[in-house]
N, C-alpha and C. Protein backbone atom coordinates (compact mmCIF):
# COMPACT_ATOMS: atom_id res chain seq x y z
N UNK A 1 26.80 5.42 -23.74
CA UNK A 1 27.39 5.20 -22.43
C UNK A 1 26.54 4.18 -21.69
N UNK A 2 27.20 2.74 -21.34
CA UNK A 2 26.45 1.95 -20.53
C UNK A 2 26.67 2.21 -19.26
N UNK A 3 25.79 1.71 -18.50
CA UNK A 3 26.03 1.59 -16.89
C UNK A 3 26.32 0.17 -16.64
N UNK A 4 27.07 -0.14 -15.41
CA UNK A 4 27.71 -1.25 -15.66
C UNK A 4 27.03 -1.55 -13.86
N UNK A 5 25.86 -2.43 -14.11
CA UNK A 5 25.03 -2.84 -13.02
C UNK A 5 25.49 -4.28 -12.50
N UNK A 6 25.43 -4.76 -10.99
CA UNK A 6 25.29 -6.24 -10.72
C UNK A 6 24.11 -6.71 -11.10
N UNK A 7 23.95 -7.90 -11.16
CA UNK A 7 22.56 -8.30 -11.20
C UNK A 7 21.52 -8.39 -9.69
N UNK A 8 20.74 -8.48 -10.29
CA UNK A 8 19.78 -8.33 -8.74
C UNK A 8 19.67 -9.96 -8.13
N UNK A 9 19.22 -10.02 -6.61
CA UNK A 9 19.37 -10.90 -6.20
C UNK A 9 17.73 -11.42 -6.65
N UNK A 10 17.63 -12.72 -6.35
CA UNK A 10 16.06 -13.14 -6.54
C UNK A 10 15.47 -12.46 -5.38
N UNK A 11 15.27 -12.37 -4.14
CA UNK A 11 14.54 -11.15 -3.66
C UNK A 11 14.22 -10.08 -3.82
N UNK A 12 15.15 -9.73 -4.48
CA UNK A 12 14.59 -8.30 -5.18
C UNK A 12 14.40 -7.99 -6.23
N UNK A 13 14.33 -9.37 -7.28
CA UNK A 13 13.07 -9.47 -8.31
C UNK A 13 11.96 -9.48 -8.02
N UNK A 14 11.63 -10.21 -6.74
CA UNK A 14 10.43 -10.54 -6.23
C UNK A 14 10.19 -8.92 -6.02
N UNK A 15 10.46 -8.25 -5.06
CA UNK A 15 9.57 -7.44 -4.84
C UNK A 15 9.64 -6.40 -6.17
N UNK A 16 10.67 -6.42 -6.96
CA UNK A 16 9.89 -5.29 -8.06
C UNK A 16 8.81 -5.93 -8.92
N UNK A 17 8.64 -6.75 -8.60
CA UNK A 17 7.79 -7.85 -9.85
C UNK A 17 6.45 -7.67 -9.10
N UNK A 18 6.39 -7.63 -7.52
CA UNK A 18 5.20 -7.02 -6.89
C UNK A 18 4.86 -5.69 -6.91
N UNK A 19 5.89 -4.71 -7.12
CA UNK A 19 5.69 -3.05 -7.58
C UNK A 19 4.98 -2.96 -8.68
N UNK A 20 5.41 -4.06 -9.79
CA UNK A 20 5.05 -3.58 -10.95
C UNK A 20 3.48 -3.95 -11.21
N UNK A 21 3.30 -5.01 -10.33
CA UNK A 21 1.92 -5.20 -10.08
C UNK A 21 1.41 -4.47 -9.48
N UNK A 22 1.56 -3.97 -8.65
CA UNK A 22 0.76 -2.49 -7.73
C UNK A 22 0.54 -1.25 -8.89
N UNK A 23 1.91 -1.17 -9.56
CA UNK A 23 1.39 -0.38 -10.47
C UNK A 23 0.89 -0.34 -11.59
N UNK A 24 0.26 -1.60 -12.24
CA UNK A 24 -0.76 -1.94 -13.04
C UNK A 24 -1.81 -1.61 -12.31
N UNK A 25 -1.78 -2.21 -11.04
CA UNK A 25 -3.69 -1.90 -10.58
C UNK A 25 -3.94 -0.73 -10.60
N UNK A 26 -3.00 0.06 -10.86
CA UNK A 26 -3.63 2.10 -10.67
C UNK A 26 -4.60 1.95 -11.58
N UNK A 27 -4.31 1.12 -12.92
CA UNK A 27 -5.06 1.53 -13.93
C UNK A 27 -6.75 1.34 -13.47
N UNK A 28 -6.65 0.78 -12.84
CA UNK A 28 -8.40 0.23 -12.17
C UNK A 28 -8.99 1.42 -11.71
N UNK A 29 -8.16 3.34 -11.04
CA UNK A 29 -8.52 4.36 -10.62
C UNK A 29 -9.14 4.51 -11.96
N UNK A 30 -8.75 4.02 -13.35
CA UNK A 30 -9.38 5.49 -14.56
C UNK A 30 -10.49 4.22 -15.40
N UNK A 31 -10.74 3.21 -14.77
CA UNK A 31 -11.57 2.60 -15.00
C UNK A 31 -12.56 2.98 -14.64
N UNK A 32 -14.13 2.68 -15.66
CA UNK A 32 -15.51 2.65 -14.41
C UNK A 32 -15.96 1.39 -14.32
N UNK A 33 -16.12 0.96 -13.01
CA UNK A 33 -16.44 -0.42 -12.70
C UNK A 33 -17.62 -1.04 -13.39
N UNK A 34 -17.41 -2.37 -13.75
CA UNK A 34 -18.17 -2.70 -14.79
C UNK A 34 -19.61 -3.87 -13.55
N UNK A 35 -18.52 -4.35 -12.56
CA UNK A 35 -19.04 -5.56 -11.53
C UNK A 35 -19.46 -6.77 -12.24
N UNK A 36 -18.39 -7.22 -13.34
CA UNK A 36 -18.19 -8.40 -13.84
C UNK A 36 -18.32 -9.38 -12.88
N UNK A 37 -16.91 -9.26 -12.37
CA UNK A 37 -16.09 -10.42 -11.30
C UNK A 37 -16.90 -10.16 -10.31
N UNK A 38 -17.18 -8.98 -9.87
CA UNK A 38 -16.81 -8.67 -8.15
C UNK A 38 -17.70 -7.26 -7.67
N UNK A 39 -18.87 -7.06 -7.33
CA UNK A 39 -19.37 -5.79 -6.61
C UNK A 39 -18.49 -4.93 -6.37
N UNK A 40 -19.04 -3.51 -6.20
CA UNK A 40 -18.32 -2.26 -6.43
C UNK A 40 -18.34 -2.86 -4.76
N UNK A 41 -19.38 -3.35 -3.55
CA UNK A 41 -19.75 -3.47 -2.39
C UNK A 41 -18.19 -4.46 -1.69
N UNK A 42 -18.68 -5.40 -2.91
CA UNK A 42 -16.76 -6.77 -2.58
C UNK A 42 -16.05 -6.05 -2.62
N UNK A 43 -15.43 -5.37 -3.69
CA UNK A 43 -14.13 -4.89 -3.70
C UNK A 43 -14.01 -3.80 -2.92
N UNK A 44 -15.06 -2.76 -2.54
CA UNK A 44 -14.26 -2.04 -1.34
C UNK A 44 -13.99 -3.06 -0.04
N UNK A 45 -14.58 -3.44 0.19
CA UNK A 45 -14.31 -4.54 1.24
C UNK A 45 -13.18 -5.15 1.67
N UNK A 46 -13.13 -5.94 0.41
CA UNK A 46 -11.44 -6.28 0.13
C UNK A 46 -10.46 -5.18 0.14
N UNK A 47 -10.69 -4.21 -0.76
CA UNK A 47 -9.56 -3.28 -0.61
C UNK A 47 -9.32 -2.65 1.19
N UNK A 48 -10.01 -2.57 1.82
CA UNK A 48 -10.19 -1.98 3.31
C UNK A 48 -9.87 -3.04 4.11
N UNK A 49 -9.54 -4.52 3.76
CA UNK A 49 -9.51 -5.48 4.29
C UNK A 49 -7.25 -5.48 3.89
N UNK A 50 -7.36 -5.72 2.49
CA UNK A 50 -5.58 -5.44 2.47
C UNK A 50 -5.05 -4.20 3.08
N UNK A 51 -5.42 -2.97 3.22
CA UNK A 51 -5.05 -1.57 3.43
C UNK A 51 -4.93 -1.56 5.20
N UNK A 52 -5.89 -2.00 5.47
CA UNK A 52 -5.62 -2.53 6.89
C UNK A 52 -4.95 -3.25 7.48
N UNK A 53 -4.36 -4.27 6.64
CA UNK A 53 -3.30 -5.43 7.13
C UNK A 53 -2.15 -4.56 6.92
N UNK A 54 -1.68 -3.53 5.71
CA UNK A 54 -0.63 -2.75 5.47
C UNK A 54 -0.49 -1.57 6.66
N UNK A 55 -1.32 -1.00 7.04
CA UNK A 55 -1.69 -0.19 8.08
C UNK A 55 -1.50 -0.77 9.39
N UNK A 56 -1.70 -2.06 9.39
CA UNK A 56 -1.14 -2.43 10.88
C UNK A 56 -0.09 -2.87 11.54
N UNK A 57 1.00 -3.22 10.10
CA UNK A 57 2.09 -3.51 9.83
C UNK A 57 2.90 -2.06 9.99
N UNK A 58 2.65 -0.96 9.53
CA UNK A 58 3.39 -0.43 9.67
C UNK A 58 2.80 0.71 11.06
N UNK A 59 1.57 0.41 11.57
CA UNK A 59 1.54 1.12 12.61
C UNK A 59 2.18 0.32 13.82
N UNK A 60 2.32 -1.04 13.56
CA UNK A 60 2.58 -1.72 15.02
C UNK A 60 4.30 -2.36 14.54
N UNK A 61 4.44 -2.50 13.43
CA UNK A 61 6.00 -3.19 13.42
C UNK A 61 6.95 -1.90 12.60
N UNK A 62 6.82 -0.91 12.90
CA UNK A 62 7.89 0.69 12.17
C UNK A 62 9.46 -0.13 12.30
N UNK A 63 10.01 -0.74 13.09
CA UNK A 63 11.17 -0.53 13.10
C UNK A 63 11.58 -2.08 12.33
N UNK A 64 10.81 -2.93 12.00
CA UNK A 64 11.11 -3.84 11.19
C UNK A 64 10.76 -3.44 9.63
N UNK A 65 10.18 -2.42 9.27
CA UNK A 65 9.86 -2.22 7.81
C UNK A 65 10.77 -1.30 7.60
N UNK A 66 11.32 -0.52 8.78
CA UNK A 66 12.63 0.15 8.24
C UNK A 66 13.94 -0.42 8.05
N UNK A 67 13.74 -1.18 8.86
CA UNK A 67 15.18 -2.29 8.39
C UNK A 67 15.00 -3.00 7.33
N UNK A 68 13.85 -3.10 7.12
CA UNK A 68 13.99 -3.85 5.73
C UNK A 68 13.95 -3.07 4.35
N UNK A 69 14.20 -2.01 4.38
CA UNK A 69 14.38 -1.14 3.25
C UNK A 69 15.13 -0.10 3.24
N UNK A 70 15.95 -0.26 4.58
CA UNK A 70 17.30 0.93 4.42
C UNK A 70 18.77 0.20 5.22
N UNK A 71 19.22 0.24 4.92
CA UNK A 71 20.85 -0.29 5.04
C UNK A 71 21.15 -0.04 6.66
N UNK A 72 21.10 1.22 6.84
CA UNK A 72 21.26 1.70 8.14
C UNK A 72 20.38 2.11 9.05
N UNK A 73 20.50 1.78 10.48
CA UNK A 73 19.37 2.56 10.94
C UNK A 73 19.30 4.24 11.36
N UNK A 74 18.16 4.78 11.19
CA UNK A 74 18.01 6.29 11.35
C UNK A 74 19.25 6.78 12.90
N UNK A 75 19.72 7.82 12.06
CA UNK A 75 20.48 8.68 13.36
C UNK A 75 19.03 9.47 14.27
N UNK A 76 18.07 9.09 14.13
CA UNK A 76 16.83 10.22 15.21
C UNK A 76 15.74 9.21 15.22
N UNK A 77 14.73 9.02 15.78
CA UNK A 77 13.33 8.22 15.46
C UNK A 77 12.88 8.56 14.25
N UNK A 78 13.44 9.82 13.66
CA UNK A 78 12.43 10.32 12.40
C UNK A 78 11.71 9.16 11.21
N UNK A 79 11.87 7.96 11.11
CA UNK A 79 11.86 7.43 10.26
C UNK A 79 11.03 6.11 10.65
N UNK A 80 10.91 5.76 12.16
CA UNK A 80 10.09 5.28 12.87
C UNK A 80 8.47 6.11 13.42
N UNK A 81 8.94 7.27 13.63
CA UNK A 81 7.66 8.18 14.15
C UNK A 81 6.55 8.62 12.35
N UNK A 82 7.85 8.44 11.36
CA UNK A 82 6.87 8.41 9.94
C UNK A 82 6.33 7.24 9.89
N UNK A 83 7.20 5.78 9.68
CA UNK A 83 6.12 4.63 9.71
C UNK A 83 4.71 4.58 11.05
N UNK A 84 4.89 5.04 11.87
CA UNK A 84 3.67 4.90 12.69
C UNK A 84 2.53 6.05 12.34
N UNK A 85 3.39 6.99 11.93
CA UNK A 85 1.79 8.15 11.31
C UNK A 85 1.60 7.79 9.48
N UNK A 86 2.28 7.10 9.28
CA UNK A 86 1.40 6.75 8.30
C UNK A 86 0.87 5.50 8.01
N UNK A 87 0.98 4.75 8.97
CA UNK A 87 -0.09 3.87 9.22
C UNK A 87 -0.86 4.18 9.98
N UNK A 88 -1.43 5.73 10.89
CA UNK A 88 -2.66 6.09 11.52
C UNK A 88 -3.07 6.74 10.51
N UNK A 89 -2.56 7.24 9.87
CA UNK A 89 -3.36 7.97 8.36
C UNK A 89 -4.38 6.89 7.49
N UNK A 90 -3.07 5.92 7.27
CA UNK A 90 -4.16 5.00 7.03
C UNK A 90 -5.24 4.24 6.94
N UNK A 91 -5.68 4.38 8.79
CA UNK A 91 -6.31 4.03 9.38
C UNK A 91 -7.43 4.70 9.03
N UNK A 92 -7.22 6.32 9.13
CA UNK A 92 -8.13 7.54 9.27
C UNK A 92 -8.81 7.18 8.19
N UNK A 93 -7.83 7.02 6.81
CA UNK A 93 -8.34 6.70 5.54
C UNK A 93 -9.36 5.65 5.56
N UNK A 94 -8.89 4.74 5.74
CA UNK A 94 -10.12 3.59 5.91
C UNK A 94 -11.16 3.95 6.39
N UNK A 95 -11.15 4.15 7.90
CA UNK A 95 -12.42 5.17 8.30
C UNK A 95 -13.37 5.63 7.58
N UNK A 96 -12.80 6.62 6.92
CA UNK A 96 -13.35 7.24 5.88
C UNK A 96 -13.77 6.85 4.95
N UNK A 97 -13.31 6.45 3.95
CA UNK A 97 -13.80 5.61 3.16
C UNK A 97 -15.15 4.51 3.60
N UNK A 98 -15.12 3.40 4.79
CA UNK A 98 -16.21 3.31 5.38
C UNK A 98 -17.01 4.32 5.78
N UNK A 99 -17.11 5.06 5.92
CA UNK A 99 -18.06 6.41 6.35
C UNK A 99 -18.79 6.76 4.98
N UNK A 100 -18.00 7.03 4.21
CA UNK A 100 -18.56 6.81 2.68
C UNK A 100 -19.06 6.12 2.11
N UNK A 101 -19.24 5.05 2.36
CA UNK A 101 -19.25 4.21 1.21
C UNK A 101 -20.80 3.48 0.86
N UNK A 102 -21.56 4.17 1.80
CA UNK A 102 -23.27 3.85 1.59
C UNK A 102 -23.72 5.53 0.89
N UNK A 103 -22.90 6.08 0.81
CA UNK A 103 -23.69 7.25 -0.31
C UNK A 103 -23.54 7.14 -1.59
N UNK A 104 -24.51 6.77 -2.42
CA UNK A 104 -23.91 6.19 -3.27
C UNK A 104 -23.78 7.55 -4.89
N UNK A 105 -23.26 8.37 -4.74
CA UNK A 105 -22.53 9.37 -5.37
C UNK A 105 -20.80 9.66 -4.93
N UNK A 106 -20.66 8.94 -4.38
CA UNK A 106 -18.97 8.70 -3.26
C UNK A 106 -18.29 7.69 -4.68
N UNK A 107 -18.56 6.61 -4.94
CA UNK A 107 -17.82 5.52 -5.90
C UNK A 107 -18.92 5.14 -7.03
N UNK A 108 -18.71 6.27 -8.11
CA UNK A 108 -19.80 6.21 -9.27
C UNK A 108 -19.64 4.73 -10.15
């Protein structure tokens, strides 16, 4: 039994082609850092440096990232009041992670 699909538009190759890259980098969680390229010190850096640009995007622009990934807009805020707490989560996260990140038993 086939499924009988349209084809996708080039925008939305693009972004699965960026998913699928996000989800290659997981593999870097079951890695142990070797600090070839880049300090265990750089790359948190960097990583707290992108996570924050994502975090501010969706703490300060909620109702443009929901339009851009759902057809309709929400019948309640529910879907706006989630993009803004989880970009303060995010935030918290970062936090944290800086709070961590000079003990050095935190990122072996």
């Amino acid at each position: 039994m086939m499924i009988d699909t349209k084809p996708l538009p080039a925008d939305a190759k693009g972004r699965m082609l960026l998913s699928y890259v996000g989800y290659l980098g997981i593999i870097g969680a079951f890695v142990a850092p070797k600090e070839t390229y880049l300090s265990v010190k750089y790359a948190i850096r960097f990583m707290k440096i992108i996570y924050a640009g994502f975090c501010t995007l969706f703490f300060f622009l909620p109702d443009q990232f929901y339009s851009d990934n759902f057809a309709k807009p929400p019948k309640d805020n529910f879907g706006r009041l989630f993009m803004v707490m989880f970009g303060y989560l995010g935030f918290a996260v970062i936090y944290l992670i800086h709070l961590a990140k000079d003990n050095p038993g935190t990122f072996p």
